[in-house]
Protein backbone atom coordinates (compact mmCIF):
# COMPACT_ATOMS: atom_id res chain seq x y z
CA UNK A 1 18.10 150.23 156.62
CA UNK A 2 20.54 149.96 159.60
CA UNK A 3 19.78 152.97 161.97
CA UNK A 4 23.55 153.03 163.23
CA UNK A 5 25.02 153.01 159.92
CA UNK A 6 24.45 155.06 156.30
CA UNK A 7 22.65 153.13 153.74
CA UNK A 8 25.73 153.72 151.09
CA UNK A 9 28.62 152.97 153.31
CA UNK A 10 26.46 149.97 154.67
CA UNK A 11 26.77 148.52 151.00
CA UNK A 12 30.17 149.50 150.99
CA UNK A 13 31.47 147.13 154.50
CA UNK A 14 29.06 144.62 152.68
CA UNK A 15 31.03 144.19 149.39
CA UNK A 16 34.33 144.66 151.17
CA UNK A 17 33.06 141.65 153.42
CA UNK A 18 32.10 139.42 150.24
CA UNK A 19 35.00 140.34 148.47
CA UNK A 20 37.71 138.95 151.18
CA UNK A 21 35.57 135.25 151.30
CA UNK A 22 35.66 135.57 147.62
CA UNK A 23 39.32 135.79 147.37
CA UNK A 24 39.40 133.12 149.77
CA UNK A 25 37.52 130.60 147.76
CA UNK A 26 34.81 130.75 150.42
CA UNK A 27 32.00 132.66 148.23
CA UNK A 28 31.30 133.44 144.80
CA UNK A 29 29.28 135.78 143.76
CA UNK A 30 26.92 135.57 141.39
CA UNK A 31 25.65 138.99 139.58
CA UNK A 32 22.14 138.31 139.99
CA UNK A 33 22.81 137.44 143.85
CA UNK A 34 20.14 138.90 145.82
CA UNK A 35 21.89 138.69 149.16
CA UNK A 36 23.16 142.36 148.96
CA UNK A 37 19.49 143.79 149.64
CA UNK A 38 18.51 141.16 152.33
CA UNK A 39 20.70 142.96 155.08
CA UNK A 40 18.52 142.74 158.21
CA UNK A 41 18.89 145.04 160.54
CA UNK A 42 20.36 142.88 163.96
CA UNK A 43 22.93 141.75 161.48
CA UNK A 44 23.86 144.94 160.00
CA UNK A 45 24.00 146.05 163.46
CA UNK A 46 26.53 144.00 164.64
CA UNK A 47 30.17 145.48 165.36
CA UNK A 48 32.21 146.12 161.24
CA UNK A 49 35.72 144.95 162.79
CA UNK A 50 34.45 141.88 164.67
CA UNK A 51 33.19 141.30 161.05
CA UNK A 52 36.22 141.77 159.40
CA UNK A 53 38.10 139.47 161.62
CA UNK A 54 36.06 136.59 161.05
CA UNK A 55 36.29 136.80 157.69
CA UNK A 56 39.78 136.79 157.90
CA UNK A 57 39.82 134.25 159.82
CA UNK A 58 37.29 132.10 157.12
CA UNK A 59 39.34 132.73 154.41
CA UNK A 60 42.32 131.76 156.11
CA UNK A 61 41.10 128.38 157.31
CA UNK A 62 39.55 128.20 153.79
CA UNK A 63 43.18 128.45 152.14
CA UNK A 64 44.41 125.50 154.72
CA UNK A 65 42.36 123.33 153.68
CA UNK A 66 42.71 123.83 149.83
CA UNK A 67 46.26 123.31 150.61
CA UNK A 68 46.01 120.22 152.53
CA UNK A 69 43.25 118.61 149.55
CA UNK A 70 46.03 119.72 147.09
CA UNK A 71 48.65 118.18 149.37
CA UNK A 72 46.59 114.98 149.30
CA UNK A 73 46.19 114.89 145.43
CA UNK A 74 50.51 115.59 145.06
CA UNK A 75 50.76 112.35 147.48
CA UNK A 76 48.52 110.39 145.81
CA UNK A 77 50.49 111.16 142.47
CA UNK A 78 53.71 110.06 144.12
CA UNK A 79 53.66 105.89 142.73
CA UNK A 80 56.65 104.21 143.73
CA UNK A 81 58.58 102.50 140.96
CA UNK A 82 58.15 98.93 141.45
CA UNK A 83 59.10 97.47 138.27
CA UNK A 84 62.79 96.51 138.03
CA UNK A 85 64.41 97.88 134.86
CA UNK A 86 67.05 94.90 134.14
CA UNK A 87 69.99 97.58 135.35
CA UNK A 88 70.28 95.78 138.68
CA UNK A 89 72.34 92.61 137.59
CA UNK A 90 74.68 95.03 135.68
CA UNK A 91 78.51 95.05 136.80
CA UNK A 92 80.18 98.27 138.05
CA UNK A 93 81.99 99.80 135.47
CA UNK A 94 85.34 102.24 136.89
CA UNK A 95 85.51 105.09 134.95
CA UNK A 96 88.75 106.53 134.26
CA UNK A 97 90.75 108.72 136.91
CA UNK A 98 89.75 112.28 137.17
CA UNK A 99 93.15 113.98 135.75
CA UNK A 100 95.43 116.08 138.06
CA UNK A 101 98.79 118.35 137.89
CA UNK A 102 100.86 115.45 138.79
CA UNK A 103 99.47 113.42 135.84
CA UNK A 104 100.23 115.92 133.13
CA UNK A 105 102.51 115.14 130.83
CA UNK A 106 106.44 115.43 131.72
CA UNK A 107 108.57 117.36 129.81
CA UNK A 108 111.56 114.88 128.95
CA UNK A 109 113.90 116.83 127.16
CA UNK A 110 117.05 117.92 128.85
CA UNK A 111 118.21 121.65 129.88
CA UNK A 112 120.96 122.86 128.29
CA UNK A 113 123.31 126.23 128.48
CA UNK A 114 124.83 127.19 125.40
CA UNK A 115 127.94 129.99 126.65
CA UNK A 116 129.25 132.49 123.64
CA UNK A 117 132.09 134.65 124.83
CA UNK A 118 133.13 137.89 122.07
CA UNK A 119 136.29 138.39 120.78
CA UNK A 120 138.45 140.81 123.37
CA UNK A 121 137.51 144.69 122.25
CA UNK A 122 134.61 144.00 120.05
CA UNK A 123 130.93 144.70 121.08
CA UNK A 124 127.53 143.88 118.99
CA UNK A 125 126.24 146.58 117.01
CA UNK A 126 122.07 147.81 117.51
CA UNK A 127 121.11 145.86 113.80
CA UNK A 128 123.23 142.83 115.24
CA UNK A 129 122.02 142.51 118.58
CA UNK A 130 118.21 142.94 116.90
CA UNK A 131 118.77 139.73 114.73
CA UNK A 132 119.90 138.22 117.56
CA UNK A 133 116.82 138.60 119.45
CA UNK A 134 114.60 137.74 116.44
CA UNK A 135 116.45 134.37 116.50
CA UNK A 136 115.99 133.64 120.08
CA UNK A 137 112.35 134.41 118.98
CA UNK A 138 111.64 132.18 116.49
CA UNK A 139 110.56 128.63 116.71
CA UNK A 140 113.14 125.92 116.45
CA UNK A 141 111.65 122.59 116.09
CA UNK A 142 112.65 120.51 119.07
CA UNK A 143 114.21 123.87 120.94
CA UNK A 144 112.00 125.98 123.46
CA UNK A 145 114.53 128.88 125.21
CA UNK A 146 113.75 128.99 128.49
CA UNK A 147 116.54 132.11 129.45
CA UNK A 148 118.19 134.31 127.38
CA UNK A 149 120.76 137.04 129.13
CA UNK A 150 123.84 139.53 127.57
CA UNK A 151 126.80 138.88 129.82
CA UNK A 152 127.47 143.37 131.24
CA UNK A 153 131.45 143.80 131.43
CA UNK A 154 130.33 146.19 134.70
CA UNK A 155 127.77 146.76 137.00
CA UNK A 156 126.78 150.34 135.78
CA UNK A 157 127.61 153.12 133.44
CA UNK A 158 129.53 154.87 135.91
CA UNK A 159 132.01 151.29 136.16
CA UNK A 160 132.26 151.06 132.29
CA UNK A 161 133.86 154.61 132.75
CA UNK A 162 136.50 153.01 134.71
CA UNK A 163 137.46 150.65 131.65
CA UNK A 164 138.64 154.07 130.39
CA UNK A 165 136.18 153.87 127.06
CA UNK A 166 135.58 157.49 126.38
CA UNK A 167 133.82 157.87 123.26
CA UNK A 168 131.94 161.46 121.44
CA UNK A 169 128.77 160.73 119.80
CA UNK A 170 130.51 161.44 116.25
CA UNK A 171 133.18 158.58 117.42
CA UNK A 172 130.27 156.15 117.65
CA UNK A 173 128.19 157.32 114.56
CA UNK A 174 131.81 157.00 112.30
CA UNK A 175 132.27 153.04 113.97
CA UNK A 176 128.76 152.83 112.89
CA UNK A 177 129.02 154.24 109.45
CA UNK A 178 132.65 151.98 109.24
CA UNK A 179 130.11 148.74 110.04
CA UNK A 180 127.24 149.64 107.00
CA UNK A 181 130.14 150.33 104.65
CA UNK A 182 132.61 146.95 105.49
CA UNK A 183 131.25 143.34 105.64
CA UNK A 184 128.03 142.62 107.08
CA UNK A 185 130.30 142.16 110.65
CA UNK A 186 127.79 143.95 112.56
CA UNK A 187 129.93 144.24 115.30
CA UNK A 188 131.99 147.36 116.97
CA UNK A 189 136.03 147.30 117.49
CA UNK A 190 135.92 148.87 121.18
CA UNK A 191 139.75 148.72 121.59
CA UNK A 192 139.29 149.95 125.32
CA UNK A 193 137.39 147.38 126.56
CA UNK A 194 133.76 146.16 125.35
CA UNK A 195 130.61 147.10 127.45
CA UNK A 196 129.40 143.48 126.73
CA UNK A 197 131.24 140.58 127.39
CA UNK A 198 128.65 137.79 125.49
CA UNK A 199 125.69 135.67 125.41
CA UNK A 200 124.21 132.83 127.57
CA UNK A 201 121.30 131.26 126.56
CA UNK A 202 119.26 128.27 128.61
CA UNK A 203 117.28 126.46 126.69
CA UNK A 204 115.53 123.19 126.58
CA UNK A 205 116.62 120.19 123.50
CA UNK A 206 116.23 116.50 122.96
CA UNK A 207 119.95 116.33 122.78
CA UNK A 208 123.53 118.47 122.83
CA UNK A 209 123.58 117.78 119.23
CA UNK A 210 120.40 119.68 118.27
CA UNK A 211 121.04 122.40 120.88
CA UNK A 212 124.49 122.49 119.07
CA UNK A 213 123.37 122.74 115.57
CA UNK A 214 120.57 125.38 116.77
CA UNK A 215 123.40 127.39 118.28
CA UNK A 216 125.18 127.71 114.70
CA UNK A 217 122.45 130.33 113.67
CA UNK A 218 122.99 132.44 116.37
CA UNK A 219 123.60 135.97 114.34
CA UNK A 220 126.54 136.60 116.43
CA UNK A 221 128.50 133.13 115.42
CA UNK A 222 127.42 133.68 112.11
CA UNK A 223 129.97 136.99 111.84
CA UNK A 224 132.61 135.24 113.52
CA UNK A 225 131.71 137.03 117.07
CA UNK A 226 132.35 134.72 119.24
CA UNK A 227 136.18 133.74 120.54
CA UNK A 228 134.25 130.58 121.90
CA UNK A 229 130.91 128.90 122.02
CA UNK A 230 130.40 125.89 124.24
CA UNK A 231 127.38 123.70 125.28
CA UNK A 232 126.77 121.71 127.90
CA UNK A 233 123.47 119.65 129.07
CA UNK A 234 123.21 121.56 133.19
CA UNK A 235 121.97 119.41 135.39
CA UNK A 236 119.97 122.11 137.41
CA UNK A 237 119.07 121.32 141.07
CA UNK A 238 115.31 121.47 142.25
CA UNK A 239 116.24 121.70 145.94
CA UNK A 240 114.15 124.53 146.90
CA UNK A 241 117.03 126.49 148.60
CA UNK A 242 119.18 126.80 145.20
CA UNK A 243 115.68 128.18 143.36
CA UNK A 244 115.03 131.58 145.27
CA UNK A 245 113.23 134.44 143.86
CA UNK A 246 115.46 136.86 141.99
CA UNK A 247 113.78 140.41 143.19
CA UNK A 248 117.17 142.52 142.66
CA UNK A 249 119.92 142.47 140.31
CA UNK A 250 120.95 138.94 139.01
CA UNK A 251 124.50 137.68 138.55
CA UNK A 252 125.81 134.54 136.37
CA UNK A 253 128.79 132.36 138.08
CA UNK A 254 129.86 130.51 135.26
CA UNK A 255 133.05 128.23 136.39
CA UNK A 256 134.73 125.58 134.12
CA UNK A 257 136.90 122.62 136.24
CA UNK A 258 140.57 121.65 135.35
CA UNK A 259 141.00 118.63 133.42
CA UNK A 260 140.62 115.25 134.41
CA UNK A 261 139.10 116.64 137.97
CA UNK A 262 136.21 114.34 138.54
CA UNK A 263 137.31 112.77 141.52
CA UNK A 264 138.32 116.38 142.95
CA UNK A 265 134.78 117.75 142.45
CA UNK A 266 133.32 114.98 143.81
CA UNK A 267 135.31 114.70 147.27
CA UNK A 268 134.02 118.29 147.43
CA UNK A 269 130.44 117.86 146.29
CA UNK A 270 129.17 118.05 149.61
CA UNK A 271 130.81 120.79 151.17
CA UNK A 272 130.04 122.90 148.08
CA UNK A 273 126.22 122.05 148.23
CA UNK A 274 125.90 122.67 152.00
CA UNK A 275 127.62 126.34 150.92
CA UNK A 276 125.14 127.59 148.16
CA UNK A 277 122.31 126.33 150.49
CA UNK A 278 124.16 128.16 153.83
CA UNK A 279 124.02 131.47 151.48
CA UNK A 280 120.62 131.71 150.28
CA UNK A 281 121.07 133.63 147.51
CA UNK A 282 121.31 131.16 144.70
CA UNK A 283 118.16 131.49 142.06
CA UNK A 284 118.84 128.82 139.44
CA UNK A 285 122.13 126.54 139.97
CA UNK A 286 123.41 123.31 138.76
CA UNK A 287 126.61 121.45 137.34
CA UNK A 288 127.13 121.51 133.75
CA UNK A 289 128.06 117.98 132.07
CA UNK A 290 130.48 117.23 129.68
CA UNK A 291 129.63 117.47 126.00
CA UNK A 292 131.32 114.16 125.78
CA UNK A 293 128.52 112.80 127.73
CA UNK A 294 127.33 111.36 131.29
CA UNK A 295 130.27 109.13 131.39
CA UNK A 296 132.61 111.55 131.53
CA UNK A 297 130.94 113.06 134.33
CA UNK A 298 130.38 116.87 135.55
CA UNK A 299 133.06 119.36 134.54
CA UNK A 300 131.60 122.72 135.51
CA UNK A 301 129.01 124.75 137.59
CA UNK A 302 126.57 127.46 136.51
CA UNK A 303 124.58 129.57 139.03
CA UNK A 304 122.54 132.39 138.73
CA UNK A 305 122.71 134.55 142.07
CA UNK A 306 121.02 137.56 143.93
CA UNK A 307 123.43 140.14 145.28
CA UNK A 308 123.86 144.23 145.21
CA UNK A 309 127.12 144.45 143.95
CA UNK A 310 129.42 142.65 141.51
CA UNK A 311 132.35 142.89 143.01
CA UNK A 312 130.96 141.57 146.55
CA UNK A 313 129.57 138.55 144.92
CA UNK A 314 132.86 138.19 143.49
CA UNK A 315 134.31 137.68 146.44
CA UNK A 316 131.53 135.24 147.65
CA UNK A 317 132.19 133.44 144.34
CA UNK A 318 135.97 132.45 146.10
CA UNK A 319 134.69 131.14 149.05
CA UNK A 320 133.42 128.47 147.03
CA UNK A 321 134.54 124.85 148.27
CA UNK A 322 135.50 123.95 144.87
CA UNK A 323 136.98 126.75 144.47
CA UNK A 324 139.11 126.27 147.59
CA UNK A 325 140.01 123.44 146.58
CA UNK A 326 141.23 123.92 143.32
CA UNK A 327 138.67 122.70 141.12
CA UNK A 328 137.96 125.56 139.06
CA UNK A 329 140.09 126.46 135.42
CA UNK A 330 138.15 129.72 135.36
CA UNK A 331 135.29 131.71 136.74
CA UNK A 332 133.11 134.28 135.50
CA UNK A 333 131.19 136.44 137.67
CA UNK A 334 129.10 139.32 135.45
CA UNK A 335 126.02 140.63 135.51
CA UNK A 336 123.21 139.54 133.77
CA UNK A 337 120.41 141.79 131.71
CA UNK A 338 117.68 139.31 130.05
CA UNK A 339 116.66 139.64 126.22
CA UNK A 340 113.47 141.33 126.03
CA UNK A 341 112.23 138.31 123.35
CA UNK A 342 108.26 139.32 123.75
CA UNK A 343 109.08 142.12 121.72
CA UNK A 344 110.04 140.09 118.94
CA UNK A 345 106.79 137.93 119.46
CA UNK A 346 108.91 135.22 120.74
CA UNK A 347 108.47 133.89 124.72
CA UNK A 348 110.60 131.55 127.52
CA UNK A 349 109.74 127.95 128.45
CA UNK A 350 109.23 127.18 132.03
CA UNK A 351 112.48 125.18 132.80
């Protein structure tokens, strides 16, 4: 027995001690191992954590050098391939171009703007303007609507008051009633002045003849609505200063040249251009073309504009160049409301 140490917690530093070079792949113990009751007394007598340490440090030189024999058997694994594999005298093959935005596909069908004014003092009844936006909702082979707006006599409520319309609810149930019980009309004799002035519709078509023939089911032509219903392929402009945002109320210019005024509109192509840009407040413009085709050349100019109040971008709408110069036959300045077609299931085409 050690006389500076207990027998039991003797055997206790003594297993501790085997168990760490054990761990350490330094040691194994055996069950029969007689080294447990062979502790001599000088080395039992020796300091337990200058012990401990250099067992620590055993074990830790041990695990070195199992690393660096199992480093030596990984290398050893590690053949280089020698052998050619009969890929070398291949030719490069390109692969195909990796894809990008610019390579999608173009859409190559024309924009056109099909314009249906009502009949003075009528106005579309609820069921009527409902079928109409289940049309604009449906799919048209060859025909994607890209905008779809109501053309607003006024600005407000309070400027329709002005017109001098002054109906009582029973006045507008009876006009109702009259509709259901006469001809499937659909449409309300306002003899004051109508709240709603029409329809203009952008949409996209392979030609003016399909946009044409689509434009014959419009609900509203179908009754007789319309006083007129014209198309024309517009020739929108992508200069980025006639496409700004439209955060505020929206406003359609719709002008329509005098005849035979080609040369006219374009001496003052220029001056009109440098205008709309000078404004900034155009969102979508461009010139409309004539249905009898490209040769005939440009014979009118749609915009859609920002502004706050109609009759202040009425006023803008004279200062036009052509305009000044006495290109225009007419021009309409209204504001615009867009058809709520997702509520039909239908939606717009990017233009």
């Amino acid at each position: 027995r050690s006389p500076s140490l207990p027998g039991a917690e003797m055997m206790w530093r003594t297993l501790a001690l085997v168990a760490t070079l054990s761990s350490a792949g330094a040691v194994r113990l055996q069950p029969h191992a007689r080294a447990l009751r062979r502790c001599s007394a000088p080395r039992c007598a020796a300091a337990p954590d200058e012990a401990v340490e250099g067992a620590a440090e055993a074990a830790a030189a041990a695990a070195a050098a199992a690393d660096a024999e199992y480093d030596d058997d990984a290398s050893v694994k590690l053949v280089p391939m020698s052998t050619s594999l009969g890929f070398e005298d291949m030719p490069t093959v390109v692969g195909p171009p990796v894809p990008t935005l610019k390579d999608a596909p173009k859409d190559s069908r024309s924009v056109f703007v099909s314009m249906g004014l009502f009949k003075k003092g009528l106005m579309p009844s609820e069921p009527l303007t409902t079928q109409h936006v289940e049309w604009l909702s449906q799919t048209a082979t060859g025909i994607d609507v890209c905008r779809a707006d109501y053309l607003n006599a006024q600005q407000s409520v309070d400027d329709i008051a002005e017109l001098g319309v002054s109906l009582t609810e029973d006045e507008l149930s009876a006009m109702a009633e009259k509709v259901d019980e006469g001809p499937p009309q659909g449409m309300l004799q306002m003899p004051q002045g109508s709240f709603v002035l029409g329809n203009l519709n952008v949409v996209k078509g392979s030609s003016l003849a399909d946009v044409a023939a689509w434009g014959q089911g419009d609900p509203h032509d179908v009754v007789g609505a319309y006083a007129s219903l014209t198309t024309h392929r517009w020739l929108r402009s992508p200069d980025p200063e006639l496409n700004l945002p439209a955060p505020g109320p929206c406003y359609g210019v719709y002008c329509l040249d005098k005849p035979a005024s080609s040369e006219l509109r374009e001496a003052t192509r220029d001056a009109h251009l440098a205008w709309l840009a000078e404004g900034g407040r155009v969102h979508l413009g461009g010139a409309l073309q004539s249905p009898l085709g490209e040769a005939v050349g440009n014979v009118g100019t749609l915009l859609f504009v920002n502004g706050d109040e109609l009759e202040e971008v009425r006023r803008w709408a004279t200062e036009d160049p052509y305009n000044q110069a006495g290109l225009f036959e007419s021009v309409l300045v209204a504001p615009v409301t867009q058809y709520a077609l997702s509520a039909a299931g239908g939606k717009l085409t990017e233009l």
